[in-house]
Protein backbone atom coordinates (compact mmCIF):
# COMPACT_ATOMS: atom_id res chain seq x y z
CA UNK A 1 165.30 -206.99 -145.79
CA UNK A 2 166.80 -203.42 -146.47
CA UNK A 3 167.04 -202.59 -142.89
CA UNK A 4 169.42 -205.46 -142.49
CA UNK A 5 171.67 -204.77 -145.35
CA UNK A 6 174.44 -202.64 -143.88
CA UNK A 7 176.02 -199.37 -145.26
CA UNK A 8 178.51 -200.48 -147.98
CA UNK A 9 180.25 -197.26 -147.19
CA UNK A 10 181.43 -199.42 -144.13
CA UNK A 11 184.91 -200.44 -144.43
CA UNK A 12 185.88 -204.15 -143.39
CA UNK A 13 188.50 -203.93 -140.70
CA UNK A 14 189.93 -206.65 -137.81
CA UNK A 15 190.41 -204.95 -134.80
CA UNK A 16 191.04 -207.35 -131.66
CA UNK A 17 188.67 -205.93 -128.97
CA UNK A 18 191.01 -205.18 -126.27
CA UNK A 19 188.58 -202.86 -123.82
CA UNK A 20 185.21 -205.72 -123.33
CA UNK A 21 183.40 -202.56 -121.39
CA UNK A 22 183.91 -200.05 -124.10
CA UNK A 23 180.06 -198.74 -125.51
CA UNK A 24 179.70 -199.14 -128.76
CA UNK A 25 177.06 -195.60 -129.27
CA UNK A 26 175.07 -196.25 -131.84
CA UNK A 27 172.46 -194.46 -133.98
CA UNK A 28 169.80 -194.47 -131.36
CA UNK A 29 171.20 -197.99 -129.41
CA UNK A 30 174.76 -199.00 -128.09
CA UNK A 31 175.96 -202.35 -126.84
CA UNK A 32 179.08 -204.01 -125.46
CA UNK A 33 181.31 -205.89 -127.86
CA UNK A 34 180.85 -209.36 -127.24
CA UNK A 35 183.13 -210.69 -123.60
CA UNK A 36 185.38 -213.71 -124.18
CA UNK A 37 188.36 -214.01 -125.73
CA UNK A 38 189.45 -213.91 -129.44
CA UNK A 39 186.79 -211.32 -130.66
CA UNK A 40 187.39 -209.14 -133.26
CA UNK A 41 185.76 -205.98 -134.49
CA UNK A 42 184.88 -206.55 -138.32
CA UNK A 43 183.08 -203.21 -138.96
CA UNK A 44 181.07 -200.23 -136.94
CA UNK A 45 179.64 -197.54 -138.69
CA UNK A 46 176.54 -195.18 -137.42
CA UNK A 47 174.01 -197.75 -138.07
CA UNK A 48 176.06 -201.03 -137.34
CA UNK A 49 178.38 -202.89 -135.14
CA UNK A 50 179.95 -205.92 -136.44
CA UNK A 51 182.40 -208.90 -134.40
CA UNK A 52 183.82 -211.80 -135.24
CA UNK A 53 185.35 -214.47 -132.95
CA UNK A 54 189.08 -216.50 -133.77
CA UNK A 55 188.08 -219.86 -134.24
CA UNK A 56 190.77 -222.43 -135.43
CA UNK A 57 188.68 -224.85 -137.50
CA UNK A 58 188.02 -223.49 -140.74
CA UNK A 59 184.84 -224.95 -140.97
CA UNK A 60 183.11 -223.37 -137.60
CA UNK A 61 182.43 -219.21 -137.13
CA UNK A 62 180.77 -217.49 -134.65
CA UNK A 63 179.70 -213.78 -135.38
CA UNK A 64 177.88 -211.03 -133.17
CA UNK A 65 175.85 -208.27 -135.16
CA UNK A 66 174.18 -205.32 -134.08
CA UNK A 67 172.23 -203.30 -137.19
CA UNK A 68 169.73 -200.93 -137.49
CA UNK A 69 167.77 -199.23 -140.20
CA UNK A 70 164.99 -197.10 -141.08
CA UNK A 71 161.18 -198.80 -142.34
CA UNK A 72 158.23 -197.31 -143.68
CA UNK A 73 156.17 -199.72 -142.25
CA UNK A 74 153.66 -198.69 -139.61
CA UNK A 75 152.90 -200.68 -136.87
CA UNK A 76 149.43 -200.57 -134.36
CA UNK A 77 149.82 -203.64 -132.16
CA UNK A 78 152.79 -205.51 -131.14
CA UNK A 79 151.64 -208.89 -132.70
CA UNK A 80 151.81 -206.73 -136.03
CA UNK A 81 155.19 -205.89 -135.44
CA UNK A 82 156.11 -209.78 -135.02
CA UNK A 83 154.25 -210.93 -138.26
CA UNK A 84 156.33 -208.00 -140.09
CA UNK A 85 159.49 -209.37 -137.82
CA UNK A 86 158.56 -213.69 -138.65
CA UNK A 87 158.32 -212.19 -142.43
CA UNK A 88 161.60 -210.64 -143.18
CA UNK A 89 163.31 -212.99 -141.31
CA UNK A 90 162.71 -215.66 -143.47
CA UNK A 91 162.25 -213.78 -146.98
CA UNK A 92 165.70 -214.54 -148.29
CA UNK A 93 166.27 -217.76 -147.81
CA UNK A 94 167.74 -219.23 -150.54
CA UNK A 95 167.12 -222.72 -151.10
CA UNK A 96 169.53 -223.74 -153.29
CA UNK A 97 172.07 -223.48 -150.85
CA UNK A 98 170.24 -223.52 -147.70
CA UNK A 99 167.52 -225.85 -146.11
CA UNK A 100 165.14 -224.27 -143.25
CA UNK A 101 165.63 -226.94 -140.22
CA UNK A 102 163.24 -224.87 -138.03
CA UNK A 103 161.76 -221.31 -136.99
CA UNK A 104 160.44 -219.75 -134.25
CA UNK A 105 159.82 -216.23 -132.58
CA UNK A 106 158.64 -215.06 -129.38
CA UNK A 107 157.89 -211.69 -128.01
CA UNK A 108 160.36 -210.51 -125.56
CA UNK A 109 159.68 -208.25 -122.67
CA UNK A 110 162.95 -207.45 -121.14
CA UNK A 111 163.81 -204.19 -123.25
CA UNK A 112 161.92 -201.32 -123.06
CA UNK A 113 160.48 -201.69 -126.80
CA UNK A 114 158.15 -203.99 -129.02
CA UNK A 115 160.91 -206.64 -129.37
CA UNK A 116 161.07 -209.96 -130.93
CA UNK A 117 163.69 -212.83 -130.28
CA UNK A 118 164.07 -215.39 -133.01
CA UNK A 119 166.01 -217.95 -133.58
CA UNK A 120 166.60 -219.41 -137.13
CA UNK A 121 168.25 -222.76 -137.87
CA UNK A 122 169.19 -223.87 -141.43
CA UNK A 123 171.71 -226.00 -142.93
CA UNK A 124 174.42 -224.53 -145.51
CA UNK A 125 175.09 -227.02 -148.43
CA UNK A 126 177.63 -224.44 -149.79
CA UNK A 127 179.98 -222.98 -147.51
CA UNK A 128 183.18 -221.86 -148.60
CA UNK A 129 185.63 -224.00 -146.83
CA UNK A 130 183.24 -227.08 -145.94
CA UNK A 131 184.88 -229.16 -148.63
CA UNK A 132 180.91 -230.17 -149.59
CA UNK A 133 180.18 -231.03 -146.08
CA UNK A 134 177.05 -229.59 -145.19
CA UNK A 135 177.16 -227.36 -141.95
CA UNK A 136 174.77 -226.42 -139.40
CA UNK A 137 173.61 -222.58 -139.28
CA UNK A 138 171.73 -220.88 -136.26
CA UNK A 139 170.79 -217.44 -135.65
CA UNK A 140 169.74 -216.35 -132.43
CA UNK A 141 168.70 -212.68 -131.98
CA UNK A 142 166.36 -209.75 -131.15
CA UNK A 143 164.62 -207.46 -133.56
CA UNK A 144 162.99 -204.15 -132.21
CA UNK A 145 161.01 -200.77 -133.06
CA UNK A 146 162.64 -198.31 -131.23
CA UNK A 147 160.74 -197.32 -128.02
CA UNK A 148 160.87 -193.38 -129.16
CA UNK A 149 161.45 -193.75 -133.24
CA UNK A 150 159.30 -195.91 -134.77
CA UNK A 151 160.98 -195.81 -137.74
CA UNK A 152 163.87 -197.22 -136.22
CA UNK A 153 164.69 -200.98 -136.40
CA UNK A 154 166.96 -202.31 -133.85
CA UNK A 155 168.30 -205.81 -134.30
CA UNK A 156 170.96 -207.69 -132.01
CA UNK A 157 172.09 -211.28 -132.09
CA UNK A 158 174.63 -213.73 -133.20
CA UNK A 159 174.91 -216.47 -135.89
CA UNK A 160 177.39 -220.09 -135.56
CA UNK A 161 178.02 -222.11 -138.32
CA UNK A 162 179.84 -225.09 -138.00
CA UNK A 163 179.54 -229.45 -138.22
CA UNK A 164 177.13 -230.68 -135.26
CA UNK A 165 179.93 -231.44 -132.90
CA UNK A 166 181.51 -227.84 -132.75
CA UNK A 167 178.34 -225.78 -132.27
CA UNK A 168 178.98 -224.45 -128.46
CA UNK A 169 177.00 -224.19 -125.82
CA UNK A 170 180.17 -221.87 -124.46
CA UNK A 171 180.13 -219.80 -127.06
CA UNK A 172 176.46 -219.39 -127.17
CA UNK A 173 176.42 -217.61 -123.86
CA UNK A 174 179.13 -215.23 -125.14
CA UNK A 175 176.75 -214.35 -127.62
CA UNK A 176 173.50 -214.09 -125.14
CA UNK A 177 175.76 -211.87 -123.45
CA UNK A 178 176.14 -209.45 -126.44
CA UNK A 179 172.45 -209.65 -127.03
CA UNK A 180 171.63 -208.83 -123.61
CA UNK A 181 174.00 -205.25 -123.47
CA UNK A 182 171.34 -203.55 -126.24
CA UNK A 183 170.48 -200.24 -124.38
CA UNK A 184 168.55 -197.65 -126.36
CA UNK A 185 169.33 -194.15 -126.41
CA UNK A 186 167.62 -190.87 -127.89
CA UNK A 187 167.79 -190.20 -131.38
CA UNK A 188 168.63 -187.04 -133.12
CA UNK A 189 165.47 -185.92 -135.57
């Protein structure tokens, strides 16, 4: 999953967001930083936009990504695209810590590109401050090829991990929100 690996150039900061209709210009895409309150920016470089949101149990986090990278991949047909999109989406799962709960990907036809939405649900046996509880872990996002550069992956979402009874249906549409702001833009060659 190289495209999804960010820069480690990158420096990890936490900035509060304190302008929620500031563009974040990407390479080739921007978005808004996430709306709601208590969201902080964790890291932006050219290829990547990172947020985090102030929760106050330790065990619960909500995050917003935005990441792009270059593939080498080639791709004739859309349902191509998804097979290559279903594939590194669940390549690194590893399953000593974490337990695939369910799945499943659709093709979405409200951007302007060959875009998937996914959403990924696993349980985490091993997270940090859990005190071996095991946690609940859902990623909900959208993976594109870039409507001009196809070489360009585009991928927006948002990830919550927390115990059953603090995954949010509130925060959830903070993070649709996000998801929903992914413009593209021309890219330099």
């Amino acid at each position: 999953m190289s495209w999804l690996a960010g820069n480690a150039g990158a420096q990890l900061q936490a900035f509060p967001i304190t302008d929620s209709a500031a563009v974040y210009e990407l390479e080739g895409y921007s978005v808004l930083p996430p709306q709601g309150k208590n969201w902080f920016e964790l890291r932006r470089d050219k290829q990547q936009a990172l947020f985090g949101k102030k929760i106050e149990s330790p065990t619960h986090s909500f995050v917003a990504t935005a990441t792009s990278g270059l593939i080498s991949e080639k791709f004739s047909t859309r349902e191509s695209f998804h097979a290559y999109v279903n594939k590194m989406r669940t390549a690194d799962a590893d399953s000593t810590r974490f337990r695939i709960v369910e799945f499943n990907s659709e093709v979405d036809t409200t951007f302007p590109a060959w875009c998937i939405r996914y959403h990924f649900k696993r349980t985490d046996r091993e997270a940090v401050l859990a005190q071996n509880r095991t946690l609940l872990l859902e990623d909900y996002g959208v993976t594109c090829l870039h409507p001009v550069k196809s070489d360009l992956v585009v991928d927006v979402g948002y990830s919550e991990r927390g115990r059953s009874a603090e995954i949010s249906a509130d925060l959830r549409a903070e993070g649709e929100g996000f998801m929903r702001s992914l413009k593209f833009t021309s890219v330099k060659p």
